[in-house]
Protein backbone atom coordinates (compact mmCIF):
# COMPACT_ATOMS: atom_id res chain seq x y z
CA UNK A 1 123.57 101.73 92.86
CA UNK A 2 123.29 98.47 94.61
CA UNK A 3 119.83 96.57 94.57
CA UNK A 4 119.07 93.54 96.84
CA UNK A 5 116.66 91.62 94.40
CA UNK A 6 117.71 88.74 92.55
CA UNK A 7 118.48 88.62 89.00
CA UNK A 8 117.37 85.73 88.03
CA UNK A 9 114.43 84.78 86.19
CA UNK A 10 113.64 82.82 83.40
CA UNK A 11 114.88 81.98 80.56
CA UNK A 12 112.44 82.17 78.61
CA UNK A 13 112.20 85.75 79.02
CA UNK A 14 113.87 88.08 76.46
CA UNK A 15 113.53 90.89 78.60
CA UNK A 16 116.57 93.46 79.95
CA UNK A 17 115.40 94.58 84.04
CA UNK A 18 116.22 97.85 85.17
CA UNK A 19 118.03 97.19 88.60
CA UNK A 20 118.23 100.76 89.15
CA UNK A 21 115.00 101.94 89.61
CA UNK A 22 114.40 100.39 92.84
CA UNK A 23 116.34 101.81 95.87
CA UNK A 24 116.55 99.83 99.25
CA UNK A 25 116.02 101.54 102.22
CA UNK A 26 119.99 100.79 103.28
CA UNK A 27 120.74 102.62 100.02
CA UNK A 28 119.54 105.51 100.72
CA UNK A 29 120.50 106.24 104.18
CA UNK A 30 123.98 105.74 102.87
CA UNK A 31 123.13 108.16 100.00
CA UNK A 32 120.66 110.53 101.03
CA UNK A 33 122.93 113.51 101.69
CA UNK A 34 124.72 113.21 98.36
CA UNK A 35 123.98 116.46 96.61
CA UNK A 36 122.35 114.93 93.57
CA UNK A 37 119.98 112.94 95.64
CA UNK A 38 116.43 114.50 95.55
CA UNK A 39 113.42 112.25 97.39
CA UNK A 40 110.52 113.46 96.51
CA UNK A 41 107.47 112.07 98.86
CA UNK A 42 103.82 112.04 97.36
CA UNK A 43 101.72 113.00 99.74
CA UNK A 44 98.80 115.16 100.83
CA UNK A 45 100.63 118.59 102.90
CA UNK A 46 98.71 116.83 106.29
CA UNK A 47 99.86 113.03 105.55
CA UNK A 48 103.89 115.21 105.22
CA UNK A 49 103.34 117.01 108.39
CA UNK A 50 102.71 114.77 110.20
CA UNK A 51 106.37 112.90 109.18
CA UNK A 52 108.19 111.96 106.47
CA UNK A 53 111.55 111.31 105.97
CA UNK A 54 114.18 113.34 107.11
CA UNK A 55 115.07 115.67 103.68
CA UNK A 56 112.27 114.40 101.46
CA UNK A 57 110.70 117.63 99.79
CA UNK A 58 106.89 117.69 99.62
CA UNK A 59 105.76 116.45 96.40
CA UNK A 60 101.29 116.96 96.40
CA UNK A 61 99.18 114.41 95.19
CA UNK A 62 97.12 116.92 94.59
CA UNK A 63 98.83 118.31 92.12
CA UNK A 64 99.79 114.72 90.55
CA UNK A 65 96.70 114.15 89.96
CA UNK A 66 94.13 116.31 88.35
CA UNK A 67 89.96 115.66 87.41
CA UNK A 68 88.95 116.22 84.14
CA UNK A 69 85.06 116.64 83.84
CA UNK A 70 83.90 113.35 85.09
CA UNK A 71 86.81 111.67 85.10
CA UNK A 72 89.32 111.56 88.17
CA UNK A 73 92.82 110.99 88.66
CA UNK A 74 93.82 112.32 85.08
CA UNK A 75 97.76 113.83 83.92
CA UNK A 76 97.13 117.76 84.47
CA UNK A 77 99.23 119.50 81.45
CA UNK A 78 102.61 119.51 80.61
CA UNK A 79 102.56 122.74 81.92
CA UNK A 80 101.47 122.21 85.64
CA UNK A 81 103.57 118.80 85.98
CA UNK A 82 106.69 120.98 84.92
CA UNK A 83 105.97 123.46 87.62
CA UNK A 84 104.89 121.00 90.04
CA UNK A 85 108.65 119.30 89.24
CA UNK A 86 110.44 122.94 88.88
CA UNK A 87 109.09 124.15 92.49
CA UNK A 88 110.02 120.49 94.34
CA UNK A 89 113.83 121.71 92.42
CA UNK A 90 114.63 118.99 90.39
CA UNK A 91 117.19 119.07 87.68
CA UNK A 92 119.16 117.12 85.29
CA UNK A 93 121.83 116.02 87.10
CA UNK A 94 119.20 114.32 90.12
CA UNK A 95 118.54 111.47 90.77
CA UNK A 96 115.04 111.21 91.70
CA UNK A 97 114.00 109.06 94.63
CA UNK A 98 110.03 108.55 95.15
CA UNK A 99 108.42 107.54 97.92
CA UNK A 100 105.19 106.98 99.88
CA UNK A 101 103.29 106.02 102.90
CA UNK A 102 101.16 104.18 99.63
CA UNK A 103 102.82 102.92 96.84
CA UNK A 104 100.65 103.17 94.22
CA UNK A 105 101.37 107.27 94.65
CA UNK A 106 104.70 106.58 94.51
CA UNK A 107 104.69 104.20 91.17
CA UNK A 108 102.19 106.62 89.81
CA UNK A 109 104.85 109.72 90.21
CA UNK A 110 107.30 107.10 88.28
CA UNK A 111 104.49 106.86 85.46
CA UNK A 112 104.22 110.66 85.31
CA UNK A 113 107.77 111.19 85.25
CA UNK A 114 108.36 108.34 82.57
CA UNK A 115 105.38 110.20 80.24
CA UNK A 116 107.13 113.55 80.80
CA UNK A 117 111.02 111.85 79.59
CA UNK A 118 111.93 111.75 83.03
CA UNK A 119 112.40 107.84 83.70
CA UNK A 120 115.78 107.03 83.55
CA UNK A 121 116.50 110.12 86.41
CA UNK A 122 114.04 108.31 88.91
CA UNK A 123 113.78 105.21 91.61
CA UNK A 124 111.62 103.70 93.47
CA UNK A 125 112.19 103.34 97.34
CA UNK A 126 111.18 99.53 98.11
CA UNK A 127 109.01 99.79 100.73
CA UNK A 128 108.53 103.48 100.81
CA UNK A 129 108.23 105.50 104.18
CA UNK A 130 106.45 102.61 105.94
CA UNK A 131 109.46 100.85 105.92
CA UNK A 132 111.61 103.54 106.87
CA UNK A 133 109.68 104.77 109.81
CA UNK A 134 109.45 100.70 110.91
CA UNK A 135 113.16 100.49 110.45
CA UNK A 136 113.63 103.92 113.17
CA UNK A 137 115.41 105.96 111.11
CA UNK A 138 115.09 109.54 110.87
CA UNK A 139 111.88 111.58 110.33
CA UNK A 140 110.82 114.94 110.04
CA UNK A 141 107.62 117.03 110.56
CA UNK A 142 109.83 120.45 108.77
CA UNK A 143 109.11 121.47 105.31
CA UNK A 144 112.08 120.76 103.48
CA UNK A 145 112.46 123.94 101.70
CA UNK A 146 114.47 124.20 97.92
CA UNK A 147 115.15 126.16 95.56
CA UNK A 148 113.42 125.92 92.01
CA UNK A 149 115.19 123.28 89.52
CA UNK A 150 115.68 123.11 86.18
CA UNK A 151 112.30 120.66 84.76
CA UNK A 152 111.46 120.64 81.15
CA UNK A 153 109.86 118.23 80.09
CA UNK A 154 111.18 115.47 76.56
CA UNK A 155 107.42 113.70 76.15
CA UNK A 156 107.42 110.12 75.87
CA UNK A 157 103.84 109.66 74.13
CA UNK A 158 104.26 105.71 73.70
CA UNK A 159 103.46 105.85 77.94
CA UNK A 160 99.96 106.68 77.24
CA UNK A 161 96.73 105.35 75.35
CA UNK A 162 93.45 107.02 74.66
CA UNK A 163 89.98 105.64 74.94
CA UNK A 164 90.03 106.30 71.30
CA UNK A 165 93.54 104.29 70.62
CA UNK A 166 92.46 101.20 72.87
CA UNK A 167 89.16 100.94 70.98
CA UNK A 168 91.00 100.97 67.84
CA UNK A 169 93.30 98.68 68.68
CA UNK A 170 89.98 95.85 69.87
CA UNK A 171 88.43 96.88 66.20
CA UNK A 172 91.62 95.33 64.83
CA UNK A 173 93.64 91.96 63.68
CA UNK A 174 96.80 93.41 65.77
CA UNK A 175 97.59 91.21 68.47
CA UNK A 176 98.77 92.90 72.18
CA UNK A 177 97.88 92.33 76.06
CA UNK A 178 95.44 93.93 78.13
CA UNK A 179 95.33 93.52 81.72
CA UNK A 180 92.86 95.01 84.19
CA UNK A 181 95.02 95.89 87.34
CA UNK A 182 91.96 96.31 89.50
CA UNK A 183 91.51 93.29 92.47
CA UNK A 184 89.12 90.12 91.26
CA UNK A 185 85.61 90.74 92.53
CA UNK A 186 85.99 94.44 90.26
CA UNK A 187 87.21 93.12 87.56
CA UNK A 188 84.62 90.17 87.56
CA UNK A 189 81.88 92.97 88.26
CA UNK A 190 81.01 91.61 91.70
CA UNK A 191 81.99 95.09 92.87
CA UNK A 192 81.64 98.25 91.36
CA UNK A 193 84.35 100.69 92.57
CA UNK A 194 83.56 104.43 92.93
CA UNK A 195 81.90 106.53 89.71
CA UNK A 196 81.72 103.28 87.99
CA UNK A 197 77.80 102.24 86.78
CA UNK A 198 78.33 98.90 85.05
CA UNK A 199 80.04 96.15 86.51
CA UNK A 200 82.68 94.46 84.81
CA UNK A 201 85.77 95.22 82.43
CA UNK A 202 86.51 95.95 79.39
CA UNK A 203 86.34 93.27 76.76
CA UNK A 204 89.43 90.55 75.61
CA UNK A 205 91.49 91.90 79.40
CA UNK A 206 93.03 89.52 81.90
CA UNK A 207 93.22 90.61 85.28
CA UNK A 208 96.34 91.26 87.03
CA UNK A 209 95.46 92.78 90.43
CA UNK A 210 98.43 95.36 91.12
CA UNK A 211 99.34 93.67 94.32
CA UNK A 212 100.25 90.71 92.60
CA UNK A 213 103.52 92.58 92.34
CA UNK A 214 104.11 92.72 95.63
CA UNK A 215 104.52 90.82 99.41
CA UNK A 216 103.14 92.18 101.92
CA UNK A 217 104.53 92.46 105.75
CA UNK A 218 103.23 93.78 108.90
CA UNK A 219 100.92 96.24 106.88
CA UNK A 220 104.19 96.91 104.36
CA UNK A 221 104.55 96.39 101.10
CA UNK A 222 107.94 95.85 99.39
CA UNK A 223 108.31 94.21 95.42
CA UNK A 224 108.65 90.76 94.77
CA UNK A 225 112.02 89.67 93.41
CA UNK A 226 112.73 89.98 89.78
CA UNK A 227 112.24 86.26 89.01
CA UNK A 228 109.24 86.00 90.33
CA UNK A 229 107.58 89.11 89.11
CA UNK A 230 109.28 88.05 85.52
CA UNK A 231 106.98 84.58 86.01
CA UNK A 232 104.17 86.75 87.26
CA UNK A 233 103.71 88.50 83.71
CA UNK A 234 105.16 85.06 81.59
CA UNK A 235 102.21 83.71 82.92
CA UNK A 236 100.12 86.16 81.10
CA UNK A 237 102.29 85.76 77.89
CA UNK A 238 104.51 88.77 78.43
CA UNK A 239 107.98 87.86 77.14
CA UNK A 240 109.05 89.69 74.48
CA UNK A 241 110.01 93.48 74.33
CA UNK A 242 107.98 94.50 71.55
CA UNK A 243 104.87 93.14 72.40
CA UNK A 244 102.38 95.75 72.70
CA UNK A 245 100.83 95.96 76.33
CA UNK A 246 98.13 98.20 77.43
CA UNK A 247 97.30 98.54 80.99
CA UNK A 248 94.27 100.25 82.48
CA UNK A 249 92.28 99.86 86.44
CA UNK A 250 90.05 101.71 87.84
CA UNK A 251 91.18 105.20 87.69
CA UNK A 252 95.02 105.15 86.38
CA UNK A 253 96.18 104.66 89.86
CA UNK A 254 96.30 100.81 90.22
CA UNK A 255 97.50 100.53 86.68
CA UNK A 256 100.60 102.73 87.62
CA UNK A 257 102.28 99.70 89.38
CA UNK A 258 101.92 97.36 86.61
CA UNK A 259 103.19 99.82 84.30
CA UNK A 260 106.29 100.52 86.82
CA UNK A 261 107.09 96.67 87.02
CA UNK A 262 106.83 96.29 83.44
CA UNK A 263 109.21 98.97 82.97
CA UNK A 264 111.82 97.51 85.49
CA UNK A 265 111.22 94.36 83.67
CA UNK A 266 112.26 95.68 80.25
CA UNK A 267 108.57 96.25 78.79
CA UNK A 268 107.48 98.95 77.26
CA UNK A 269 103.62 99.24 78.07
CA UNK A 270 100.57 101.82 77.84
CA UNK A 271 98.71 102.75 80.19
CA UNK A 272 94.85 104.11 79.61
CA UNK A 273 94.86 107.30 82.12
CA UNK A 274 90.44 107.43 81.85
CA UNK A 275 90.72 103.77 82.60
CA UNK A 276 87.34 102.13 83.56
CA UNK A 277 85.62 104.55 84.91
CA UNK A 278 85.66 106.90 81.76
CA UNK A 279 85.20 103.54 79.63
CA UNK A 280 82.11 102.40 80.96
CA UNK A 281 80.29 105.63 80.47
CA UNK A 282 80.38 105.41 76.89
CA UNK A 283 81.69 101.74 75.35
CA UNK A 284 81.16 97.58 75.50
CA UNK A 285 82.00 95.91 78.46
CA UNK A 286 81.88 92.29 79.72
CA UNK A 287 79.07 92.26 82.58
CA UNK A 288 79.11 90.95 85.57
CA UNK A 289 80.31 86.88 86.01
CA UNK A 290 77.36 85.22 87.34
């Protein structure tokens, strides 16, 4: 699979990217009709309607995404995220090609699939729909309809951290990196954020805001190349592959693109699904910078 990002980055970093989980829109017209080619666009049913592109099979946010209690935007079971994978028919032989009119749904899918065992089968499209609608080729208002796959899932616990785990790890001597992937004023408390009652973050994290990660054109967003993306998390003293990361936002959402970049990168980081909303219910934060 051929990638148009550069390679190189520094030196200093003993790190082993992932060229293949980023797909270029060029890539996959030239691929999209190969049989084990599955795109998969997260999306609400209306936001698919009303076009996608032309094959992706409907993959529902809503069902990507689940509220637990008081706490929104949580992993819904095993069981439902191998259903919700089952009915869009993926199977072992697929690769898995997500994409988005936002791409924080679409690095979130990669998160999911990565917790579930699933991240070496699945890709990224740079740039997502909003760059293949701006680049005219074809869309679709049909339901793509498929037959069920083959999903089970091989959990890959190390993905995820609990509120529980993260405080642990703050209670002790063991060094690692926390970065808030919420936008400044949050993560300086100058803004709240929905269902969040005290400004701030949580204590000892820097703040990378996810679209650090990114450039942005004409309203669309495609990655920065690897070199600078490598400097991007150097910067925060990220550069060896054992170093234990743990990445958290507002909700899990933000945090997902972090954790996706990381991952092409050669990382291998946490992320905390009840993020800041379910930590500042209950535990320490910094306040608000004044």
């Amino acid at each position: 699979m051929s990638l148009m990002l550069s390679l190189v980055f520094a030196a200093s970093i003993a790190v082993s990217p992932h060229p293949g989980m980023i797909v270029t829109t060029e890539w996959l017209a030239e691929s999209i009709k190969e049989p084990d080619v599955r795109v998969l666009d997260v999306a609400t049913l209306d936001e698919y309607k009303q076009g996608h592109i032309d094959r992706a099979i409907f993959l529902n946010v809503k069902e990507l995404m689940v509220r637990h209690g008081n706490i929104p935007n949580e992993l819904p079971s095993v069981a439902r995220l191998e259903k919700l994978f089952r009915e869009a028919g993926v199977k072992p032989t697929d690769k898995i090609i997500l994409t988005s009119n936002d791409p924080l749904l679409a690095t979130r899918a990669w998160f999911t699939l990565d917790y579930l065992g699933w991240g070496d089968h699945a890709a990224i499209l740079d740039g997502g729909t909003a760059k293949w609608a701006a680049e005219k080729r074809p869309l679709s208002k049909r339901l793509t309809h498929v037959t069920n796959g083959e999903f089970v899932a091989n959990l890959n616990p190390h993905a995820l951290i609990s509120r529980d785990e993260l405080k642990g790890l703050l209670d002790s001597n063991e060094p690692f990196v926390l970065l808030d992937a919420r936008n400044t004023p949050y993560y300086l408390g100058h803004k709240k954020g929905a269902e969040v009652y005290h400004a701030g973050h949580i204590p000892t994290a820097e703040c990378l805001p996810w679209t650090s990660n990114t450039s942005e054109v004409r309203g669309i967003r495609t990655l920065k190349v690897t070199g600078e993306l490598a400097d991007i998390y150097a910067a925060k003293n990220i550069t060896a592959e054992d170093q234990k990361i743990v990445l958290y936002c507002r909700s899990g959402v933000e945090a997902s693109m972090n954790y996706f970049v990381l991952r092409y990168l050669g990382f291998h980081p946490a992320l905390y699904d009840g993020s800041y909303v379910e930590w500042n219910k209950t535990e320490k934060i910094v306040p608000e910078s004044r």
